[in-house]
N, C-alpha and C. Protein backbone atom coordinates (compact mmCIF):
# COMPACT_ATOMS: atom_id res chain seq x y z
N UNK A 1 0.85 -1.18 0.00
CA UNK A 1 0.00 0.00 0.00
C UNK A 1 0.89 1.23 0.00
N UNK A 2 0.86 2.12 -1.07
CA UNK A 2 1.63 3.46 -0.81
C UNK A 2 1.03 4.11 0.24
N UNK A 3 1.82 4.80 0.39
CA UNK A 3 2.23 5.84 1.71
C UNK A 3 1.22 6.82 2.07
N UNK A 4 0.91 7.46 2.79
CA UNK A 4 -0.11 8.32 3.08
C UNK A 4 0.14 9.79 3.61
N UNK A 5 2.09 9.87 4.20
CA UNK A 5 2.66 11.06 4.89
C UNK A 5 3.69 11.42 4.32
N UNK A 6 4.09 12.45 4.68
CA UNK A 6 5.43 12.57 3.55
C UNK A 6 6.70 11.57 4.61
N UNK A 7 6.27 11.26 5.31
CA UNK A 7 7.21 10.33 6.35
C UNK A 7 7.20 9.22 5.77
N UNK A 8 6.24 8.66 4.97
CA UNK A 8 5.59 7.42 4.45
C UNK A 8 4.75 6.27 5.21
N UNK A 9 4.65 6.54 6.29
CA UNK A 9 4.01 6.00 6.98
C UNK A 9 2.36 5.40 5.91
N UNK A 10 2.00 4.39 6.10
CA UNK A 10 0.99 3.85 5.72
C UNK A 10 0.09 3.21 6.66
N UNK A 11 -0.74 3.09 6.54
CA UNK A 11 -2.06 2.61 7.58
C UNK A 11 -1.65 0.93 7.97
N UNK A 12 -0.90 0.20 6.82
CA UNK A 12 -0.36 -0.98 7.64
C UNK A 12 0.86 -1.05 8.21
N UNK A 13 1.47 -0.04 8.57
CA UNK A 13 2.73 0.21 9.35
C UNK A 13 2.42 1.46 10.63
N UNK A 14 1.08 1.95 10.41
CA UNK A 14 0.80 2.66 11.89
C UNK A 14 0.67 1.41 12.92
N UNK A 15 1.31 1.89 13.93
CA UNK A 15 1.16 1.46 15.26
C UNK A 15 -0.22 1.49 16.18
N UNK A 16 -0.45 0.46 17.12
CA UNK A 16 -0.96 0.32 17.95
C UNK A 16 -1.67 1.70 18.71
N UNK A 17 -1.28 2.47 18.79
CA UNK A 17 -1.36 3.62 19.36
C UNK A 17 -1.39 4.92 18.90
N UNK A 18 -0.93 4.74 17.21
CA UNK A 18 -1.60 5.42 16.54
C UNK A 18 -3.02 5.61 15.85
N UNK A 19 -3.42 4.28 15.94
CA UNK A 19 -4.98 4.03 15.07
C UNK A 19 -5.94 4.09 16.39
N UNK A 20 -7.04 4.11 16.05
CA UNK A 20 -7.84 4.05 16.99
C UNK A 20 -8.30 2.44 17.17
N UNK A 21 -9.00 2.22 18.29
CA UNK A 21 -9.33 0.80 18.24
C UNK A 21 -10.36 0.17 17.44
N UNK A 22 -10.39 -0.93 17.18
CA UNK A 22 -11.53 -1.65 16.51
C UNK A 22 -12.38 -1.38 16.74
N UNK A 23 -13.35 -1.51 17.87
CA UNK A 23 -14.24 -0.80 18.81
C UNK A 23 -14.58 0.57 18.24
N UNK A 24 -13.55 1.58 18.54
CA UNK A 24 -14.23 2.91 18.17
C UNK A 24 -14.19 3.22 16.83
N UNK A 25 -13.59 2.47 15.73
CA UNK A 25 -13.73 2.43 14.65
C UNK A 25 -15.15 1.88 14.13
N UNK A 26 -15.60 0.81 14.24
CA UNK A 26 -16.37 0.22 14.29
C UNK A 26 -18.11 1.50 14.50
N UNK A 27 -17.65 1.47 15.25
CA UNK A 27 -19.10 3.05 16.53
C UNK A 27 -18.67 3.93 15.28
N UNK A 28 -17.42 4.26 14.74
CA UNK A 28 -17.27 5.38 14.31
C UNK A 28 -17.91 5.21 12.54
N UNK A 29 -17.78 4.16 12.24
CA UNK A 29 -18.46 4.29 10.59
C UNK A 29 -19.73 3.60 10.48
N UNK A 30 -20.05 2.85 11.66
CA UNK A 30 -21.58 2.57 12.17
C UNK A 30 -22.40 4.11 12.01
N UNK A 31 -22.36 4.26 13.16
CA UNK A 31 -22.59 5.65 13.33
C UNK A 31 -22.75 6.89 11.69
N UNK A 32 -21.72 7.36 11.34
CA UNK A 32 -21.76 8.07 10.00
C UNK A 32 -22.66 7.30 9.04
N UNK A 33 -22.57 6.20 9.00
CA UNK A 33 -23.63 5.85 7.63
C UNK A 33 -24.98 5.81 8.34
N UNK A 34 -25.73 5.79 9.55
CA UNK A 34 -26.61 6.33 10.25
C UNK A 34 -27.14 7.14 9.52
N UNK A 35 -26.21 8.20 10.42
CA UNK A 35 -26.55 9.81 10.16
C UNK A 35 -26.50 10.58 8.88
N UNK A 36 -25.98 10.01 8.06
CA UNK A 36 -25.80 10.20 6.74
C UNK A 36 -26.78 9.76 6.04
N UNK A 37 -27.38 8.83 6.45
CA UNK A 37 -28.87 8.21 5.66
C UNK A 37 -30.40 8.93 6.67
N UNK A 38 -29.90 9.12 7.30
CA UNK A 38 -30.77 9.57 8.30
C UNK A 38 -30.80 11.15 7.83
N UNK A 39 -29.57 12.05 7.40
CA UNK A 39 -29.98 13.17 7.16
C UNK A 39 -30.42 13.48 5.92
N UNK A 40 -30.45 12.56 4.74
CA UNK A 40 -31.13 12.55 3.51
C UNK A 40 -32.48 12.09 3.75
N UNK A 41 -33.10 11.42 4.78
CA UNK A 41 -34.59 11.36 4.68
C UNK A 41 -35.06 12.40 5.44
N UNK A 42 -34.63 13.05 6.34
CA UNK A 42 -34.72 13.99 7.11
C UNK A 42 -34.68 15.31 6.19
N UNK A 43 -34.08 15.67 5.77
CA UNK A 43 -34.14 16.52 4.94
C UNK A 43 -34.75 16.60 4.01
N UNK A 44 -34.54 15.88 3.23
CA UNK A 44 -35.51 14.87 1.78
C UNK A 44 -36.60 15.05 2.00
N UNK A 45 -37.67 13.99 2.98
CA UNK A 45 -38.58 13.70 2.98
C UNK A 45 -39.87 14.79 2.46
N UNK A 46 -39.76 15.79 2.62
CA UNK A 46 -40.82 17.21 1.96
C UNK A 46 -41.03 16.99 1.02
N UNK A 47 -39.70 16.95 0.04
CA UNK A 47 -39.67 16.89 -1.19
C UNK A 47 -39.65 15.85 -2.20
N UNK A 48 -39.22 14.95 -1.50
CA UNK A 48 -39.18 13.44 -2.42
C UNK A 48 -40.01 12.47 -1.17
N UNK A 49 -41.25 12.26 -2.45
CA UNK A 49 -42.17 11.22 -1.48
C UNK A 49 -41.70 9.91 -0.86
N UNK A 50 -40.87 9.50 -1.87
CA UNK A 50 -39.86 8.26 -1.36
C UNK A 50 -39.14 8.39 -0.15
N UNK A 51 -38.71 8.86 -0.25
CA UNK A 51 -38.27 9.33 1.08
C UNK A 51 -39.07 9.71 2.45
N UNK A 52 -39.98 10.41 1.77
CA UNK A 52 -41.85 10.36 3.14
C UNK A 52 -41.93 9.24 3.47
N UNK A 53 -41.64 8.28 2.87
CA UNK A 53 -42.27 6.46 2.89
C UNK A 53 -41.22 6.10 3.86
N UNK A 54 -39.92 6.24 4.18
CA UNK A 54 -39.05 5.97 4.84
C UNK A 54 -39.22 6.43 6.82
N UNK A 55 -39.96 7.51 6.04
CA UNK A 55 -39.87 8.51 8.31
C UNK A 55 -40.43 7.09 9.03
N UNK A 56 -40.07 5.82 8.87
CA UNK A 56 -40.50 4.97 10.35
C UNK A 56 -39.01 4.76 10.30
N UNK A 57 -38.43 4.57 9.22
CA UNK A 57 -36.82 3.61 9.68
C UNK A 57 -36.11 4.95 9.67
N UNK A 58 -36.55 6.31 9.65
CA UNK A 58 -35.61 7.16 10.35
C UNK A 58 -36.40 7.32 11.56
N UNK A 59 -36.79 7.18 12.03
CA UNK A 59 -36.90 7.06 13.20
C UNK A 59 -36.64 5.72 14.07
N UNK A 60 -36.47 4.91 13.29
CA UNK A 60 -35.80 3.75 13.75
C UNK A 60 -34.01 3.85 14.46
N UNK A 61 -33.58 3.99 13.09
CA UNK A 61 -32.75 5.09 12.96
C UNK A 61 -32.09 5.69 13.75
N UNK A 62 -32.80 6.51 13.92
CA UNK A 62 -32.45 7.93 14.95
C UNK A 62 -32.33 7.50 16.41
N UNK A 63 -33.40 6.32 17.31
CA UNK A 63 -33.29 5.58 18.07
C UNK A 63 -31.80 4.79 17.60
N UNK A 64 -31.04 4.04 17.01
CA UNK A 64 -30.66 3.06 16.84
C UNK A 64 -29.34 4.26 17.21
N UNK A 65 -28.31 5.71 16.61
CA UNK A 65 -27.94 6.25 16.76
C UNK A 65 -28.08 6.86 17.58
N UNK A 66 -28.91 7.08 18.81
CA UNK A 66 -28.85 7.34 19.99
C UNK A 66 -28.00 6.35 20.71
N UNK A 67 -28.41 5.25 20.87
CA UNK A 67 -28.38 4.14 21.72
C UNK A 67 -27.03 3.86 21.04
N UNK A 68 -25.98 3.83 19.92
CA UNK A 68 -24.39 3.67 19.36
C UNK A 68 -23.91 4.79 20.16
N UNK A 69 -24.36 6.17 20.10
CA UNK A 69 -23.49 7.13 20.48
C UNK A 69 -23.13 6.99 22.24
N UNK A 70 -24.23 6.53 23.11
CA UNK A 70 -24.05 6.55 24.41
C UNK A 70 -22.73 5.21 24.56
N UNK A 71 -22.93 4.26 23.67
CA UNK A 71 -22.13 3.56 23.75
C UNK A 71 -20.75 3.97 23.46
N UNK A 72 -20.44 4.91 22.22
CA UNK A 72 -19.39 5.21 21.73
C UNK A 72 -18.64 6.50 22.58
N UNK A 73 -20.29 7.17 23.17
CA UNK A 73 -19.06 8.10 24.37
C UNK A 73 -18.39 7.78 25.57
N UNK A 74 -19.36 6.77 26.15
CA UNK A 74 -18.75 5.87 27.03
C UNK A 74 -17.50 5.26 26.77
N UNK A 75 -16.89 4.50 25.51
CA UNK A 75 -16.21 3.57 25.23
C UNK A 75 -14.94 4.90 24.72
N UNK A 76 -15.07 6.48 24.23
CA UNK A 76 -14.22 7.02 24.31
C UNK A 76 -14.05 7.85 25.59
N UNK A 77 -14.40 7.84 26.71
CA UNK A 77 -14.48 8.25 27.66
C UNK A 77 -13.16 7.34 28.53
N UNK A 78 -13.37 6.03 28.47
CA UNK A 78 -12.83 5.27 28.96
C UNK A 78 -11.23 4.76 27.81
N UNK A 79 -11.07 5.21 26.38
CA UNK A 79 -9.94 4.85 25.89
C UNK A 79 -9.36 5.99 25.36
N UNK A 80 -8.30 6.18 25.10
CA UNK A 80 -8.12 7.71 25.04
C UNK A 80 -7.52 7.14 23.09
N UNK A 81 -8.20 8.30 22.83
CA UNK A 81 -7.90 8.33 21.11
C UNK A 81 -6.33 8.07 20.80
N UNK A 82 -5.99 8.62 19.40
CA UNK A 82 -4.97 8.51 19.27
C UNK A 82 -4.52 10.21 18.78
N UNK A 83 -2.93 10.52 19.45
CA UNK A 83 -3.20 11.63 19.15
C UNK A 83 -3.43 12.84 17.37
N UNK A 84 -3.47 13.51 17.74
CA UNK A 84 -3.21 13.92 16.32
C UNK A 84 -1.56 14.07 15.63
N UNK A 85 -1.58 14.34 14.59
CA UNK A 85 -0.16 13.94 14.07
C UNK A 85 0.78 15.62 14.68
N UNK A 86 1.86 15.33 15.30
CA UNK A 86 3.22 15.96 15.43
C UNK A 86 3.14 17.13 14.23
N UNK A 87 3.01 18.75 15.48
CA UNK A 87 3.12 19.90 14.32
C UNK A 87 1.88 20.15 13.86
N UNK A 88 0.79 19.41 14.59
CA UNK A 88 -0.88 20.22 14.11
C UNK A 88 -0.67 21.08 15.07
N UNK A 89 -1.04 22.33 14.25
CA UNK A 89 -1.20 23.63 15.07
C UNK A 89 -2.67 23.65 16.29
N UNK A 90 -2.59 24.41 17.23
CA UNK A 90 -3.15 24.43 18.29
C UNK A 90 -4.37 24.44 18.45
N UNK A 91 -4.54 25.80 17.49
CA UNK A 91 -6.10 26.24 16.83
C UNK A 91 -6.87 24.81 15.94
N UNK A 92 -5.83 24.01 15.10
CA UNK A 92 -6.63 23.09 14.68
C UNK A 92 -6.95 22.10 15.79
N UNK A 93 -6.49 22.11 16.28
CA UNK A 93 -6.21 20.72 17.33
C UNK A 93 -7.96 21.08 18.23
N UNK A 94 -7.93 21.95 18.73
CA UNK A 94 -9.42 23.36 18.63
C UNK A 94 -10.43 22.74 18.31
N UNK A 95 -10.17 22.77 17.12
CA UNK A 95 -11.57 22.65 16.20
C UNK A 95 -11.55 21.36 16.34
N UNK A 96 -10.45 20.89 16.15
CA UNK A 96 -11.43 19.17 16.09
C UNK A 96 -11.34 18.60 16.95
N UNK A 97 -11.37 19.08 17.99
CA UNK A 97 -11.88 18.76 19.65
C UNK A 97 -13.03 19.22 19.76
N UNK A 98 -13.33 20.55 19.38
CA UNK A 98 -15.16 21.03 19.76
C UNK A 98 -15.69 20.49 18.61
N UNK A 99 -15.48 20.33 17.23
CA UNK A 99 -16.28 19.80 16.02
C UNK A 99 -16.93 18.17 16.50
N UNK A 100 -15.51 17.33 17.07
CA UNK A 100 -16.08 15.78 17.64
C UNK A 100 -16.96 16.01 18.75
N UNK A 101 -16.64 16.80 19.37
CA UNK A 101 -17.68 16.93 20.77
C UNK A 101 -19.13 17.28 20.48
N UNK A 102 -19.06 18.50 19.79
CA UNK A 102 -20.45 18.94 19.33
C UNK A 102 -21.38 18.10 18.40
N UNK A 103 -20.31 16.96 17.62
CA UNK A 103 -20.87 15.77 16.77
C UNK A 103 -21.83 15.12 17.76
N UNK A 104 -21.10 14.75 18.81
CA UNK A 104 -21.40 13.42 19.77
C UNK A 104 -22.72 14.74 20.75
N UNK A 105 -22.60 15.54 20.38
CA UNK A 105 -23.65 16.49 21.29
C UNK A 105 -25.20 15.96 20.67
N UNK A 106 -24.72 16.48 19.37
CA UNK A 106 -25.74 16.15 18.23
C UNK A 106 -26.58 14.97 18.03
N UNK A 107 -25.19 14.19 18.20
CA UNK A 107 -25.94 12.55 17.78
C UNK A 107 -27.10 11.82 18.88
N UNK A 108 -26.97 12.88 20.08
CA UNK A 108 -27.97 12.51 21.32
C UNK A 108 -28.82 13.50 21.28
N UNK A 109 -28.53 14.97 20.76
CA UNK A 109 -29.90 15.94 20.78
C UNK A 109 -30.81 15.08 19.76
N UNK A 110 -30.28 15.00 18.16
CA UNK A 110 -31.50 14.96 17.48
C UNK A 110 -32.24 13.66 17.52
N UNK A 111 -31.74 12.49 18.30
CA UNK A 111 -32.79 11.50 18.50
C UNK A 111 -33.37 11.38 19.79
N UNK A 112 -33.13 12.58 20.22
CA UNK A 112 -33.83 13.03 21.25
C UNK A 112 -35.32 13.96 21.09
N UNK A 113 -34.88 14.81 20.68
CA UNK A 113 -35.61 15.65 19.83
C UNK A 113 -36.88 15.48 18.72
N UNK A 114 -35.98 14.22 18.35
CA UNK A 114 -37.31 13.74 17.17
C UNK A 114 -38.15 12.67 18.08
N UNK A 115 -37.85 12.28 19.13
CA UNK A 115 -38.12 11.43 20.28
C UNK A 115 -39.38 11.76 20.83
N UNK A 116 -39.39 13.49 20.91
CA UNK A 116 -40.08 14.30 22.00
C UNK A 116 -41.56 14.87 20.91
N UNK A 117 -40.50 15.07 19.75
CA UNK A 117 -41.91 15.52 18.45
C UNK A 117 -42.84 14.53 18.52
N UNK A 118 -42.82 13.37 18.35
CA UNK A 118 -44.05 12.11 17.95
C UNK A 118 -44.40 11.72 19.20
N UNK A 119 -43.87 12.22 20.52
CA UNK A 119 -44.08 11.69 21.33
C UNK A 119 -45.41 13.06 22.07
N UNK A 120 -46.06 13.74 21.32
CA UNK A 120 -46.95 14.89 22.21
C UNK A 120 -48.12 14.37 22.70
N UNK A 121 -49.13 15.09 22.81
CA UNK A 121 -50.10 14.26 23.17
C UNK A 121 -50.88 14.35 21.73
N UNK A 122 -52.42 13.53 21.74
CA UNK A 122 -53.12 13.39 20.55
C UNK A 122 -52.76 11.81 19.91
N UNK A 123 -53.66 11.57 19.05
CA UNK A 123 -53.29 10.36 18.56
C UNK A 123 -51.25 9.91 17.87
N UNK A 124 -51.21 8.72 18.55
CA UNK A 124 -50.02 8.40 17.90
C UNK A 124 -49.95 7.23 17.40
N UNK A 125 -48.89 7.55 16.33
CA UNK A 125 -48.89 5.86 15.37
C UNK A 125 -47.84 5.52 16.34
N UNK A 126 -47.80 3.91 15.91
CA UNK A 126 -46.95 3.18 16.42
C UNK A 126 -45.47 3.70 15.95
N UNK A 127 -44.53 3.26 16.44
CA UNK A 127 -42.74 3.49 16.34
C UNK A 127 -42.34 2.38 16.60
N UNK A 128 -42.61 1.41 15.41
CA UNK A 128 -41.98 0.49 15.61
C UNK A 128 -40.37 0.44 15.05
N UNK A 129 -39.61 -0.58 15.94
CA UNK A 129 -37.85 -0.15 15.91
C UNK A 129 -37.44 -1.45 14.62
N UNK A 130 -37.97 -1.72 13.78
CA UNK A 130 -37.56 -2.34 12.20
C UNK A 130 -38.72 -3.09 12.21
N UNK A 131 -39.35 -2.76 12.79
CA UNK A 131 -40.74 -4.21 12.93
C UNK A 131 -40.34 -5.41 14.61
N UNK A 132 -39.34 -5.26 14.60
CA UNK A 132 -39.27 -6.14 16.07
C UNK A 132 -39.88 -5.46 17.29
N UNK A 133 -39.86 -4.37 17.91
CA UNK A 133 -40.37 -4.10 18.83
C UNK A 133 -41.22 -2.50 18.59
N UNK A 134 -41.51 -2.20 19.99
CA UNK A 134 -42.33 -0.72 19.79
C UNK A 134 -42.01 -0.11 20.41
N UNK A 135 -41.32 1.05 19.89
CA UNK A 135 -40.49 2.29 20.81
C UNK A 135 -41.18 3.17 21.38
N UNK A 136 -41.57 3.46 22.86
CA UNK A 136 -42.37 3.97 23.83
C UNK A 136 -42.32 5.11 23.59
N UNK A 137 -43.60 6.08 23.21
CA UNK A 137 -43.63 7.59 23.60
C UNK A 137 -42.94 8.46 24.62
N UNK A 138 -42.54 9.03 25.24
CA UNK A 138 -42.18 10.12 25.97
C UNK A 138 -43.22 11.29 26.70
N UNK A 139 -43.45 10.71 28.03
CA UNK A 139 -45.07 11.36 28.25
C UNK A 139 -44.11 13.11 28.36
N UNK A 140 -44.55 13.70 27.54
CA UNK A 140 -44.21 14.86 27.27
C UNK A 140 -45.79 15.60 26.64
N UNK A 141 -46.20 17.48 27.31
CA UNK A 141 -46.85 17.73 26.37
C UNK A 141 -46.57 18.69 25.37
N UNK A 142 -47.36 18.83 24.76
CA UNK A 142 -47.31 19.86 23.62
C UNK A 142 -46.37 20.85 23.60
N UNK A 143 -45.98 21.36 25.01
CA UNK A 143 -45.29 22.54 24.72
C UNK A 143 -43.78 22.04 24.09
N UNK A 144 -42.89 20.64 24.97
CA UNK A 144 -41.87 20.14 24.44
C UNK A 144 -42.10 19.41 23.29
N UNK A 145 -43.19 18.94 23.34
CA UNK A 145 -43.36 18.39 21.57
C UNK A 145 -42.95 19.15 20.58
N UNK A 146 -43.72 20.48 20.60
CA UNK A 146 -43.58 21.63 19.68
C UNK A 146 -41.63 21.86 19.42
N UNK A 147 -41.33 22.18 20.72
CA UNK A 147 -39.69 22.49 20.79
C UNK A 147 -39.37 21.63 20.45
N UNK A 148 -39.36 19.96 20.53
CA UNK A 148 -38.88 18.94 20.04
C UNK A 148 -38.98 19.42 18.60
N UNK A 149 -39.96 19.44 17.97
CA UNK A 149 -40.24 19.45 16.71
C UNK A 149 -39.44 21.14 16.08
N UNK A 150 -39.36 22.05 16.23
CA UNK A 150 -38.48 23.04 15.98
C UNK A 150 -36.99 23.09 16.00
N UNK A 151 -36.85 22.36 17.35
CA UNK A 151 -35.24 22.06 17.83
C UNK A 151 -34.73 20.60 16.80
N UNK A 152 -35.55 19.89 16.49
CA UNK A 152 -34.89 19.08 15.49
C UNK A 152 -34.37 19.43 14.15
N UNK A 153 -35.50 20.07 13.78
CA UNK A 153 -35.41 20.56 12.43
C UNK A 153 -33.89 21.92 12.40
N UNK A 154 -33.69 22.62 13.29
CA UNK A 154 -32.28 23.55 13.22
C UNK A 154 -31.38 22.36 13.55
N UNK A 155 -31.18 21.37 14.15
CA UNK A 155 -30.19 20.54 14.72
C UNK A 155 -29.86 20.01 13.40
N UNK A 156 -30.73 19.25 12.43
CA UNK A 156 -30.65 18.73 11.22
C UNK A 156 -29.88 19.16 10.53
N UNK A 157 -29.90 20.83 10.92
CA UNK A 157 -28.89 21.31 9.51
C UNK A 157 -27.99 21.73 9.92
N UNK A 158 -27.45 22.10 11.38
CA UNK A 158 -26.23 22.09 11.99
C UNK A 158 -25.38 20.32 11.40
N UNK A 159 -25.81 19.51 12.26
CA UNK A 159 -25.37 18.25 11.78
C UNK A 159 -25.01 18.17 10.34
N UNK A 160 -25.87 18.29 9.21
CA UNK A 160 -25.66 18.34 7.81
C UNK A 160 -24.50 18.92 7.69
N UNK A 161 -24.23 20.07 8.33
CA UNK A 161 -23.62 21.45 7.98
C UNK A 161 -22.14 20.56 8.88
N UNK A 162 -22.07 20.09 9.63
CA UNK A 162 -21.00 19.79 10.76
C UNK A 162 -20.40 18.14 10.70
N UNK A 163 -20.94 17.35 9.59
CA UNK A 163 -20.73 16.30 8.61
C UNK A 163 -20.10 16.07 7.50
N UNK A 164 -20.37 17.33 6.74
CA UNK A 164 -19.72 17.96 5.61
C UNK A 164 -18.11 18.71 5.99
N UNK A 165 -18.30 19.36 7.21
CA UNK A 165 -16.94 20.28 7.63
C UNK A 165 -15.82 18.71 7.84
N UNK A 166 -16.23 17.57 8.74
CA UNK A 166 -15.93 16.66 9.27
C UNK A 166 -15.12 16.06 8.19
N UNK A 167 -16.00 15.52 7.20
CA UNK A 167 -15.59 15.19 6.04
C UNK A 167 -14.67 16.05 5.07
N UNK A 168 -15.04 17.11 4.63
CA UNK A 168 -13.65 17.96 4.17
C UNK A 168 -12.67 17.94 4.75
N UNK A 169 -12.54 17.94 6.19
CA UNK A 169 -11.21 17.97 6.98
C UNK A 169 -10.46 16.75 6.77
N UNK A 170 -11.19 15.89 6.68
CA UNK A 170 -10.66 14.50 6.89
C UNK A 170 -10.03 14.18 5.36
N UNK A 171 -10.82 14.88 4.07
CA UNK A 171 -10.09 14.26 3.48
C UNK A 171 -8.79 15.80 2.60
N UNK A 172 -9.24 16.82 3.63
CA UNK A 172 -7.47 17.70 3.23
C UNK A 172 -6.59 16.87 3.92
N UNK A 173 -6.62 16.58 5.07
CA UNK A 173 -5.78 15.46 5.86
C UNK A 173 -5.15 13.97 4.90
N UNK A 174 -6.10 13.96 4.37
CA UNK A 174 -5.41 12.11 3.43
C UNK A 174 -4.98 12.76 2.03
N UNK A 175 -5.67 14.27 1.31
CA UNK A 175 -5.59 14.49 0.17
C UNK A 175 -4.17 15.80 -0.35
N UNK A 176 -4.85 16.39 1.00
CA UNK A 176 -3.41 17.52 1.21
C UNK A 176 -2.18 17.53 2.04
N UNK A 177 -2.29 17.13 3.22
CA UNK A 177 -1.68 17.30 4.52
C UNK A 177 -0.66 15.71 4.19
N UNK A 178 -1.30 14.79 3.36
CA UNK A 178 -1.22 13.52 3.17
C UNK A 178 -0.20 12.88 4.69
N UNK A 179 -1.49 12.58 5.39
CA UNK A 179 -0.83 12.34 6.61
C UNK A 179 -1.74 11.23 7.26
N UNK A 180 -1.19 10.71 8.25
CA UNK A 180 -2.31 9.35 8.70
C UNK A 180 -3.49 9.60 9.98
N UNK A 181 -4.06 10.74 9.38
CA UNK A 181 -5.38 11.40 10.47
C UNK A 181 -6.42 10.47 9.58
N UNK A 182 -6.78 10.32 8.16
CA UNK A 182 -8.04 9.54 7.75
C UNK A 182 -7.83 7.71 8.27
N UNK A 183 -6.58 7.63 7.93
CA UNK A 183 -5.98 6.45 7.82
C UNK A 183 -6.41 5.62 9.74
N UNK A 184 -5.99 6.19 10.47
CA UNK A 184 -6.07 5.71 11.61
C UNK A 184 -7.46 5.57 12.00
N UNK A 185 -8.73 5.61 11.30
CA UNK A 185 -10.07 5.83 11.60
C UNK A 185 -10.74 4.76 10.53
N UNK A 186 -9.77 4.62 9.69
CA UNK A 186 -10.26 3.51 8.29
C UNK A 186 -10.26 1.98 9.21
N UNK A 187 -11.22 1.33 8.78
CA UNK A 187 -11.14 -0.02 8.86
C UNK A 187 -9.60 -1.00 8.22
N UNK A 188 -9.23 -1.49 9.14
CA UNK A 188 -7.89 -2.56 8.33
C UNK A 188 -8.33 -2.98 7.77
N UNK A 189 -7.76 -2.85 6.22
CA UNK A 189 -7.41 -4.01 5.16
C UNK A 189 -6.88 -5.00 5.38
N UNK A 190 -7.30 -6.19 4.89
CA UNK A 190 -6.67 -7.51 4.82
C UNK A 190 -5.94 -7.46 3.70
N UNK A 191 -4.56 -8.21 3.81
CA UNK A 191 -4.00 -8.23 2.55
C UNK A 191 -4.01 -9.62 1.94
């Protein structure tokens, strides 16, 4: 595999302690293809009916990415990342300390949020979690319903908006910087 730094370092010659673990790798591209499918029906759904047809498995969804992220903050709470590469300036180091934090903020507001919308009072459909079980309302009334339902919809496009930054960074890092910040977050290749 060619090289990825101007050091040459490659993703099968990073160390132990440079990559992150299986585990949080794992939470970590679980997670993104979530939210990434989750913010195209979320967004979508107005406009493309196909996507209207989908709001049970984003809300499936959105439950299912709640319940990864508590796991994944816990599990980085308890392992400490790997650091960033030697000579990232301070200010970046910054940003992508509050950008991951405010991610993992996110990933518990908006399935929270969309939690609290369907959950008001008045008739409710079922929430079922893929067809196996039925995800319980939130005795909440109207007034947090309403905020649920407002506060999701701005969170949506922060996230959108804070997915996209995530992703550009990550790939000036593998495309410009050519350094092993994408690399240590990639799943191992088998050779």
């Amino acid at each position: 595999m060619a090289g990825f730094s101007g050091t040459g370092s490659s993703r099968a010659t990073l160390s132990r302690g440079e990559r992150y673990s299986t585990v949080a790798i794992a939470f970590h591209w679980s997670i993104a293809l979530l939210v990434i499918v989750n913010l195209v029906i979320g967004i979508g759904h107005d406009a493309i009916p196909f996507l209207r047809s989908l709001m049970g498995a984003h809300k499936a969804i959105g439950i299912t990415v709640l319940v990864l992220t508590a796991g994944r903050v816990a599990w980085r709470l308890a392992h400490r990342p790997p650091a960033l590469p030697a000579g990232t300036p301070a200010w970046e180091k910054g940003v992508a300390h509050a950008t991951h934090w405010t991610l993992y903020l996110l990933m518990i507001a908006m399935p929270l949020t969309g939690w609290l919308m369907v959950s008001g009072p008045g008739p409710h459909r079922p929430m079922p979690w893929f067809g196996l079980f039925e995800i319980p309302t939130l005795p909440v009334g109207k007034g947090l319903a309403d905020l649920g339902h407002d506060t999701h919809g701005v969170l949506g496009w922060l996230m959108a908006a804070l997915v996209v930054l995530h992703i550009a960074a990550a790939l000036r890092h593998h495309l410009i910087l050519r350094d092993t910040v994408l690399t240590r977050i990639a799943p191992a290749l088998r050779r």
